[in-house]
Protein backbone atom coordinates (compact mmCIF):
# COMPACT_ATOMS: atom_id res chain seq x y z
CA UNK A 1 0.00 0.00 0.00
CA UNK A 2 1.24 3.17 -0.88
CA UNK A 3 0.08 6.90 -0.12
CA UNK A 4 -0.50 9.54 -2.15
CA UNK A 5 -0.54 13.22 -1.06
CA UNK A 6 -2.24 16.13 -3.70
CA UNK A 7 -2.81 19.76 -3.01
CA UNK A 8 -6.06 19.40 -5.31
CA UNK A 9 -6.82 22.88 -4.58
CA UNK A 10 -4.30 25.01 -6.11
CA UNK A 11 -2.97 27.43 -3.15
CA UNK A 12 -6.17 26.67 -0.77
CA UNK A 13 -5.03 25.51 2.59
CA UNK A 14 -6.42 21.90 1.87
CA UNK A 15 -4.71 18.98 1.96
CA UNK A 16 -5.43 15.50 0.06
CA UNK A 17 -4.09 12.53 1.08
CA UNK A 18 -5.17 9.34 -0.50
CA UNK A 19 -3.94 5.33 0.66
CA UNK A 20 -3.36 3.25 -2.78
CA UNK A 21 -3.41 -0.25 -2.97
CA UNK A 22 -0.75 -2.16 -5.04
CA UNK A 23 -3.19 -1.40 -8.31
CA UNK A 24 -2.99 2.31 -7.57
CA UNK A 25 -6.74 1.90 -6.67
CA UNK A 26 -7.63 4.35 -3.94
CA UNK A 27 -8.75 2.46 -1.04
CA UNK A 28 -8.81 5.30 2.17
CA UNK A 29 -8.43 9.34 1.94
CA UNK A 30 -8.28 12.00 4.15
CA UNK A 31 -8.54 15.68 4.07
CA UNK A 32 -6.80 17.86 5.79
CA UNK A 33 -6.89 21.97 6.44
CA UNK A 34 -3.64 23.79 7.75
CA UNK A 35 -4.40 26.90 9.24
CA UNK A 36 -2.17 29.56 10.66
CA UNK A 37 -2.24 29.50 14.49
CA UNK A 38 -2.79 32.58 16.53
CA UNK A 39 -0.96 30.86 19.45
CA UNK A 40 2.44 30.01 17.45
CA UNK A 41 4.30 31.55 14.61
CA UNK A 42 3.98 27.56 13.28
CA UNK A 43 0.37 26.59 11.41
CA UNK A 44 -1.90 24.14 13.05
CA UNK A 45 -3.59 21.15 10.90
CA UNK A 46 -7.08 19.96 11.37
CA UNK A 47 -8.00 16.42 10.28
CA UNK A 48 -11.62 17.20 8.23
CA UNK A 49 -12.29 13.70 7.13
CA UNK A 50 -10.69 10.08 7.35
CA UNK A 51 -11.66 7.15 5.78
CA UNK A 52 -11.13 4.11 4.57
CA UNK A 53 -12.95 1.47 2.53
CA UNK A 54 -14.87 -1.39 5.10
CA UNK A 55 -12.06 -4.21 3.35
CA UNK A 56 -9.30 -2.38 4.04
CA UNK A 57 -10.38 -1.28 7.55
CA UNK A 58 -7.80 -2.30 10.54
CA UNK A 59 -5.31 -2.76 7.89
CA UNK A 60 -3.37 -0.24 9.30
CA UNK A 61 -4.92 2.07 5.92
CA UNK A 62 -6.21 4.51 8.39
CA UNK A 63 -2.64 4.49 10.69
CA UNK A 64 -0.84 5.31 7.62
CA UNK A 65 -2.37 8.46 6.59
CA UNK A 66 -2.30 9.54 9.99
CA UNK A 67 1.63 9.35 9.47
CA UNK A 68 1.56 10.75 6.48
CA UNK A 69 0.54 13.59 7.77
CA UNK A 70 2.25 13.84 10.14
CA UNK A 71 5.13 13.79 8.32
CA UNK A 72 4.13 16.19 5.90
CA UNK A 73 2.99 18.32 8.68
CA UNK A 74 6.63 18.10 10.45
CA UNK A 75 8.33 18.79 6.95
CA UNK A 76 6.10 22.03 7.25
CA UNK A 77 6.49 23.24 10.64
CA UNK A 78 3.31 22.38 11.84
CA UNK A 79 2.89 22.83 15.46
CA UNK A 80 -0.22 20.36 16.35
CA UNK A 81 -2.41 18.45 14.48
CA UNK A 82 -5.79 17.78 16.09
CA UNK A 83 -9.44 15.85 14.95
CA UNK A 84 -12.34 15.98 16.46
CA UNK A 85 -14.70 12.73 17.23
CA UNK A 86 -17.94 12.44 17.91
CA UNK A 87 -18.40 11.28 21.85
CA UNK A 88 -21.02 8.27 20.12
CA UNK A 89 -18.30 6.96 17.73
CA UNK A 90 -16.29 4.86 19.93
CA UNK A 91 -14.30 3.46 16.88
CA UNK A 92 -13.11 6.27 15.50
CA UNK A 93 -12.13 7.62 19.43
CA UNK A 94 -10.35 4.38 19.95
CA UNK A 95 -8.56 4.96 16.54
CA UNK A 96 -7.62 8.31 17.38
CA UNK A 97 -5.70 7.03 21.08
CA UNK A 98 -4.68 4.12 19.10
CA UNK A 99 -2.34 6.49 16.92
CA UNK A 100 -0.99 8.68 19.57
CA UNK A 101 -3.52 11.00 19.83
CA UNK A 102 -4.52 12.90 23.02
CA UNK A 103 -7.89 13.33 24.30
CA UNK A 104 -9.15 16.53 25.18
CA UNK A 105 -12.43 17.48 26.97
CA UNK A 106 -14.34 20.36 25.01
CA UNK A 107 -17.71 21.20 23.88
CA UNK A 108 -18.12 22.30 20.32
CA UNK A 109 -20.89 24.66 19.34
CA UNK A 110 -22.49 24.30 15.84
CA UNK A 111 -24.31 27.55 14.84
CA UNK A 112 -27.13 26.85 12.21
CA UNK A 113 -27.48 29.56 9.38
């Protein structure tokens, strides 16, 4: 399996990452958004979306990107990337430890326009 990264949107902030099986067939993706940080001089990156096709899941797919970035992230002087999970998806929270990540306690507020 190999990974592919794109920058689909020209200079937009986005970032496309995309897990290829040995046929170059996309089997997982992720987007990603790096933003500057008002904290540090270094930009933050926030995971939008992960995911990976149900036959390649715990295939270490999803583990993969996640390193991806975060190597592309270090390349770039990234000072944190974070995700959010929702408190019902226990998988994807499990994932997220699993990889290294570290659970905070916040309450996000959606505003409806």
């Amino acid at each position: 399996m190999g990974c592919l990264f794109a920058n689909l949107a020209g200079k937009s902030a986005d970032r496309f990452f995309s897990a290829l099986d040995d046929y170059e067939n996309v089997v997982g993706g992720m987007t990603a958004y790096m933003m500057p940080s008002i904290y540090y001089a270094a930009p933050e990156v926030y995971i939008y979306d992960l995911a990976v096709e149900v036959a390649w899941q715990r295939k270490g797919v999803g583990r993969r990107l996640i390193e991806e970035l975060k190597s592309f992230c270090k390349g770039h002087g990234c000072k944190f990337v974070f995700v959010q999970a929702d408190l019902a998806d226990q998988h994807a929270i499990d994932f997220y430890r699993s990889t290294g990540g570290i659970q905070e306690d916040v309450v996000h507020f959606d505003y409806q326009l």
